[in-house]
PDB file of N, CA and C in Angstrom:
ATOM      1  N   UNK A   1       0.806  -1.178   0.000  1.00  0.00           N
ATOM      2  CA  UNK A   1       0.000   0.000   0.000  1.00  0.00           C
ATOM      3  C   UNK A   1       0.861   1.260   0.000  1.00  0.00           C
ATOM      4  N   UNK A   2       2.331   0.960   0.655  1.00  0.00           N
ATOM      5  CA  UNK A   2       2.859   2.254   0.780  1.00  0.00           C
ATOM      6  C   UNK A   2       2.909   2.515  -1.049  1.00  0.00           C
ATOM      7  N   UNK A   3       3.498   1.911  -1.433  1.00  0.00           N
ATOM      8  CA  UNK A   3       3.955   2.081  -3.129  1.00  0.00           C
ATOM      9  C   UNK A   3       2.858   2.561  -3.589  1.00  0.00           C
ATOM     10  N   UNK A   4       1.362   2.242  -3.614  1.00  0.00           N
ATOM     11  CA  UNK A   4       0.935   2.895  -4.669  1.00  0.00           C
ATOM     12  C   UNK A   4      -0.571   3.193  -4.125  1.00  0.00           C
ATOM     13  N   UNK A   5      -1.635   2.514  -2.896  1.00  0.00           N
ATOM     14  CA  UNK A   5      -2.571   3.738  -2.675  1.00  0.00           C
ATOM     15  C   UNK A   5      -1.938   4.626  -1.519  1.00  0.00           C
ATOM     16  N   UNK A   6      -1.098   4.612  -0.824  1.00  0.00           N
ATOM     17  CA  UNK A   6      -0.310   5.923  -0.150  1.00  0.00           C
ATOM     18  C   UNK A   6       0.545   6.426  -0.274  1.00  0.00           C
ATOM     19  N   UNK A   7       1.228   6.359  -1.491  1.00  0.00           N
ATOM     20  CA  UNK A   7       2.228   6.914  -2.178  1.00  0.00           C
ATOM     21  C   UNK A   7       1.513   8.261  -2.738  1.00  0.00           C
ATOM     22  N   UNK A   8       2.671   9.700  -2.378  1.00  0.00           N
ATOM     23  CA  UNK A   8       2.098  10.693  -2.372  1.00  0.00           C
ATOM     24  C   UNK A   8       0.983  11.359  -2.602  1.00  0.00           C
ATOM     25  N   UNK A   9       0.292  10.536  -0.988  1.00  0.00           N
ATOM     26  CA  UNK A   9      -1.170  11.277  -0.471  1.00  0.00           C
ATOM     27  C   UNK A   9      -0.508  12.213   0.288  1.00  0.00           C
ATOM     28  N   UNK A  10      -1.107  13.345   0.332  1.00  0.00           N
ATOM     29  CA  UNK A  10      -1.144  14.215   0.672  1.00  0.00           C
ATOM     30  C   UNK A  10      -2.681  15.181   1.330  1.00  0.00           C
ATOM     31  N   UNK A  11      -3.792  13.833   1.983  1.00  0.00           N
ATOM     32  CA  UNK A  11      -4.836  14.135   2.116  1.00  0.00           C
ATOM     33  C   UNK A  11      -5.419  15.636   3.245  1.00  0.00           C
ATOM     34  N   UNK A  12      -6.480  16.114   2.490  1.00  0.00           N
ATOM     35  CA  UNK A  12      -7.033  17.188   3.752  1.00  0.00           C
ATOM     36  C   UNK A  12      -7.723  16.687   4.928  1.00  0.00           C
ATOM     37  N   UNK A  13      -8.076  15.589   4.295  1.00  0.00           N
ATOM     38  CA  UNK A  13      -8.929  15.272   5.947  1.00  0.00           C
ATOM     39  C   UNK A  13      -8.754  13.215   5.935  1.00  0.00           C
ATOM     40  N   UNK A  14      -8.865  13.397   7.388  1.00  0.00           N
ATOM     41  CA  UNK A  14      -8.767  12.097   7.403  1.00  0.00           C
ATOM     42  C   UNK A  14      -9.522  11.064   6.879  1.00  0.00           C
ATOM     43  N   UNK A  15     -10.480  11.310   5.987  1.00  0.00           N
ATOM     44  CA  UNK A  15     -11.063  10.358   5.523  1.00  0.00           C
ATOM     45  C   UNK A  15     -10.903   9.781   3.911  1.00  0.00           C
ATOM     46  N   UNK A  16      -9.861  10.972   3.477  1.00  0.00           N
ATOM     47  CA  UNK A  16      -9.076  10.296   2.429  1.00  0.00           C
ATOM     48  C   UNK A  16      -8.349   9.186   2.456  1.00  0.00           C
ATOM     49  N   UNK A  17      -7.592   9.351   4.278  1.00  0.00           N
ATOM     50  CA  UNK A  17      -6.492   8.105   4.193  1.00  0.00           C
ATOM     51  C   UNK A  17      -7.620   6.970   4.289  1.00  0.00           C
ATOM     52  N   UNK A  18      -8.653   7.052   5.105  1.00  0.00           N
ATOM     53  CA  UNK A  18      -9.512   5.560   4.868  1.00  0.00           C
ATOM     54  C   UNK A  18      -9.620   5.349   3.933  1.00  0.00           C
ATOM     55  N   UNK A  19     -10.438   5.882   3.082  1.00  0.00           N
ATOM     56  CA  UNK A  19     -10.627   5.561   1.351  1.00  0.00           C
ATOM     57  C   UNK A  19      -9.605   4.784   0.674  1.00  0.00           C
ATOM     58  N   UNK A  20      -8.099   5.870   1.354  1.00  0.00           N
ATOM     59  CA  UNK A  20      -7.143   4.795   0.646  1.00  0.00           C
ATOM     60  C   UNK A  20      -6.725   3.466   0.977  1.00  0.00           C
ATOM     61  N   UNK A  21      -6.610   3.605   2.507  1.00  0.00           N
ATOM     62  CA  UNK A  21      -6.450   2.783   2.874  1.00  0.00           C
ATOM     63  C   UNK A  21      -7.373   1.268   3.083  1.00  0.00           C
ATOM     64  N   UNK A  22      -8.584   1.477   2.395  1.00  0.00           N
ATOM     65  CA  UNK A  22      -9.731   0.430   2.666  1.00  0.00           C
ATOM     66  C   UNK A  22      -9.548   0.437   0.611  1.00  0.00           C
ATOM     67  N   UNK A  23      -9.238   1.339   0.012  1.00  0.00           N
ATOM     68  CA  UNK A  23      -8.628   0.130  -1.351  1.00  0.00           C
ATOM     69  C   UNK A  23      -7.799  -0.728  -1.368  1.00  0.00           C
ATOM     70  N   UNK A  24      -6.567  -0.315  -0.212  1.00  0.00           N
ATOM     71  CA  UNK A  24      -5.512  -1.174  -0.263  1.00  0.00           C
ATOM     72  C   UNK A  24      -5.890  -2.615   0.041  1.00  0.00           C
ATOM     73  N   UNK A  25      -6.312  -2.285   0.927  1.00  0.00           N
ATOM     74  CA  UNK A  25      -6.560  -3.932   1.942  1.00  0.00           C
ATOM     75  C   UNK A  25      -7.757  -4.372   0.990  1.00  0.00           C
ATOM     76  N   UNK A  26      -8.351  -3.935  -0.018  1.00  0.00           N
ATOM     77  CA  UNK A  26      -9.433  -5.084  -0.709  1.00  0.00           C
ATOM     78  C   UNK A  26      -8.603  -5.394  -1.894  1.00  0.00           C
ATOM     79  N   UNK A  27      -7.327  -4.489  -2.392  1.00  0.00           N
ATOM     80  CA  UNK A  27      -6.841  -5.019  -3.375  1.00  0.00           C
ATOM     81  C   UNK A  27      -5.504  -6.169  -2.800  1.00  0.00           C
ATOM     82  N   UNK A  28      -5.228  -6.060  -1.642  1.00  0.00           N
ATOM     83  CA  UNK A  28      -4.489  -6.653  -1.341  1.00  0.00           C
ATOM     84  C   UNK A  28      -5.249  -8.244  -0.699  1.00  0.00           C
ATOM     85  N   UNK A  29      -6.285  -8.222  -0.178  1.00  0.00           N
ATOM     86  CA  UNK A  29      -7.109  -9.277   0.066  1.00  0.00           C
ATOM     87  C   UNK A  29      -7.906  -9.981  -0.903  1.00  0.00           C
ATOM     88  N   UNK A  30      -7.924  -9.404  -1.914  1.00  0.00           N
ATOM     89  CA  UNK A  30      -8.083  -9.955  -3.476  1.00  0.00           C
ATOM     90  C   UNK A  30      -7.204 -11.081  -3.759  1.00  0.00           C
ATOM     91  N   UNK A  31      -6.232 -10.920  -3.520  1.00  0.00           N
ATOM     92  CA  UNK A  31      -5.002 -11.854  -4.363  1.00  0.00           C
ATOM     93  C   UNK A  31      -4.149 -12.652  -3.087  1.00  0.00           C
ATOM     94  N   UNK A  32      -4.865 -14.151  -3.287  1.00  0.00           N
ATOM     95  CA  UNK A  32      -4.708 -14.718  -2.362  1.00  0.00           C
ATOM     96  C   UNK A  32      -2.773 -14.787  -2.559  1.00  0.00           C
ATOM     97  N   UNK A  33      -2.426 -14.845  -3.235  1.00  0.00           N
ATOM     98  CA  UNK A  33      -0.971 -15.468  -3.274  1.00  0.00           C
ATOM     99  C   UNK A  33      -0.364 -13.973  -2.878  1.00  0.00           C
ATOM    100  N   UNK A  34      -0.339 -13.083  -2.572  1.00  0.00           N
ATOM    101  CA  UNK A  34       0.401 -11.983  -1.714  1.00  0.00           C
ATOM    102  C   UNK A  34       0.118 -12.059  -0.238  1.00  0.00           C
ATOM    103  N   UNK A  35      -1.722 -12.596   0.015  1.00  0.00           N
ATOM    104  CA  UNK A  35      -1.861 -12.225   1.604  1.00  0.00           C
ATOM    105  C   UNK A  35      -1.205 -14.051   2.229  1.00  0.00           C
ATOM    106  N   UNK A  36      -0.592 -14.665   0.945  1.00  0.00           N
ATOM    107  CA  UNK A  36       0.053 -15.821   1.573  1.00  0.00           C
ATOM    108  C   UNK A  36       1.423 -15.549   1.912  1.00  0.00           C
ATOM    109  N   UNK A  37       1.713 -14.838   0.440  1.00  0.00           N
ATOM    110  CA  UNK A  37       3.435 -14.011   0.967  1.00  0.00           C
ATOM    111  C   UNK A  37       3.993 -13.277   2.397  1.00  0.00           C
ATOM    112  N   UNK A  38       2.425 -12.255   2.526  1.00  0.00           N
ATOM    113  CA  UNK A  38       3.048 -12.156   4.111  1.00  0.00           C
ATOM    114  C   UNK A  38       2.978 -13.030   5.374  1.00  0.00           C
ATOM    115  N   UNK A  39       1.611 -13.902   4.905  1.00  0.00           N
ATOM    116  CA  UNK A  39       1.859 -15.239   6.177  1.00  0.00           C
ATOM    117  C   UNK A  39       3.016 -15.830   6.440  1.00  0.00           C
ATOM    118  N   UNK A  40       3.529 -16.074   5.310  1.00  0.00           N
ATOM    119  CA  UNK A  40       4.594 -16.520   4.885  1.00  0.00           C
ATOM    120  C   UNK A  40       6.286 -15.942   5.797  1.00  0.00           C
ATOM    121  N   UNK A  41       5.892 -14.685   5.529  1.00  0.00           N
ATOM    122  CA  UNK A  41       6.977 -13.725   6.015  1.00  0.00           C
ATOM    123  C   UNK A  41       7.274 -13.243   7.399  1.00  0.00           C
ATOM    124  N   UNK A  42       6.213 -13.737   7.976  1.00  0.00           N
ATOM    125  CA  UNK A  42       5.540 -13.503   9.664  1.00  0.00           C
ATOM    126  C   UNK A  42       6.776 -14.898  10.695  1.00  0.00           C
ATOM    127  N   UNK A  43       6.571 -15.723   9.467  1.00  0.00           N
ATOM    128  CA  UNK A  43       7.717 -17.615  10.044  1.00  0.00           C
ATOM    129  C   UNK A  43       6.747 -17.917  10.861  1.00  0.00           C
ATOM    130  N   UNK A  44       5.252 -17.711  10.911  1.00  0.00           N
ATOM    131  CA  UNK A  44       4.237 -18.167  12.105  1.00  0.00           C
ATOM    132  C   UNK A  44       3.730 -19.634  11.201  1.00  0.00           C
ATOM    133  N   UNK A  45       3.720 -20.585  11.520  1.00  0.00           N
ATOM    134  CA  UNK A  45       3.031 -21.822  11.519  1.00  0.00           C
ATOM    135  C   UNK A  45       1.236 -21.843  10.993  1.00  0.00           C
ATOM    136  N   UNK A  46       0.597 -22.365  10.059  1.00  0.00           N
ATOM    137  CA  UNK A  46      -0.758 -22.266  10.195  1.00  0.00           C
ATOM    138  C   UNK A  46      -1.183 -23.548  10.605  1.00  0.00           C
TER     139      UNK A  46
END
């Protein structure tokens, strides 16, 4: 998310960063093989 929906925000009010931040996490919860990459990256056991 930093790279590209919070990459130079520069929002007026805080409800831009939600906006952005609630695209990130549906584009990032979209694609199972990244939210496995960070399970992955955590070394936690499932």
């Amino acid at each position: 998310m930093k790279s590209t929906e919070l990459a130079n925000l520069c929002p007026d009010a805080l409800d831009e960063v939600r906006v952005a931040t609630e695209t990130g996490l549906t584009r990032i919860g979209a694609n199972y093989d990244l939210c496995h990459s960070f399970l992955d990256h955590t070394g936690l056991s499932l």
